[in-house]
Each structure stands twice: as C-alpha cells, then as structure tokens.
Protein backbone atom coordinates (compact mmCIF):
# COMPACT_ATOMS: atom_id res chain seq x y z
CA UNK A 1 125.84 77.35 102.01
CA UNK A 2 128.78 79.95 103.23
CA UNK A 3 132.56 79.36 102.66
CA UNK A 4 132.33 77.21 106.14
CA UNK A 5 129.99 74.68 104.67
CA UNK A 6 127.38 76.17 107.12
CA UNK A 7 123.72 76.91 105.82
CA UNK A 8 123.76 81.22 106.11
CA UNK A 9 120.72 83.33 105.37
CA UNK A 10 121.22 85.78 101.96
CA UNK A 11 119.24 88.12 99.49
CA UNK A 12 117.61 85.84 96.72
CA UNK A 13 115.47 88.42 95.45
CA UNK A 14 114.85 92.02 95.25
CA UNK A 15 111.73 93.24 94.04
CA UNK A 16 110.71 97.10 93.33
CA UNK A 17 107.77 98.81 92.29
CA UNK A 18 107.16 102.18 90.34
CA UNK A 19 103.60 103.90 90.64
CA UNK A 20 102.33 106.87 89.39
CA UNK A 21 101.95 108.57 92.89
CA UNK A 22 98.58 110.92 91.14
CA UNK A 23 97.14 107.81 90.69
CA UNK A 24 97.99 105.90 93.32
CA UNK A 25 99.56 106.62 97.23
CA UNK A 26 103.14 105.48 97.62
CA UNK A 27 101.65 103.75 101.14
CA UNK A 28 99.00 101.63 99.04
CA UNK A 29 102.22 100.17 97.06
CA UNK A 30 104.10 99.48 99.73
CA UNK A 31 100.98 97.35 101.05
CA UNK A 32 100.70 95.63 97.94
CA UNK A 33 104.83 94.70 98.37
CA UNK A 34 103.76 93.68 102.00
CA UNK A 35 101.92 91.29 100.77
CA UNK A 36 103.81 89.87 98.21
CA UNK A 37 106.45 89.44 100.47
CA UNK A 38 104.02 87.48 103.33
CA UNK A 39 103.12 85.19 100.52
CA UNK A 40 105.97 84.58 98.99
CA UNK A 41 107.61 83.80 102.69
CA UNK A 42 104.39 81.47 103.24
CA UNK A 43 102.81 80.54 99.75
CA UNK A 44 100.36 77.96 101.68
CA UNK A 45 98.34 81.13 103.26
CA UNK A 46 97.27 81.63 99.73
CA UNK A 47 95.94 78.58 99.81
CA UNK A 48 92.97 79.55 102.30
C-alpha cells in the first residue's frame, strides 16, 4: 500500500546468482533464474 492508501506494485525480492562460467554457460543460469522466477510467480505449477 502507497502513501495514497492505494495497493502499488514494488520489488520484494532480488535474487542473483554467481557461476563459474568454465563450468557452467552464463545462459544455462539465467534459465535456471527463469524458472525460479515462473515458480515463485505461480508456486501451484509445481504442483503438476
């Protein structure tokens, strides 16, 4: 809730990830933060 009293939209979490990038491609960890994010946005998809 904003300074209006009106329900607003706002960063609740920030999440980063550090990978060795001879071990493993900076595109795979940005897939694996992809998904992360889907299911944290929807956890009932993990669900099936």
């Amino acid at each position: 809730v904003n300074d209006d009293g009106e329900v607003s939209v706002a960063t609740v979490m920030s999440v980063t990830l550090s990978v060795d990038h001879r071990v493993i491609d900076g595109a795979l960890g940005a897939e694996l933060l992809t998904a992360i994010k889907e299911n944290l946005e929807n956890p009932v998809a993990m669900l099936a």
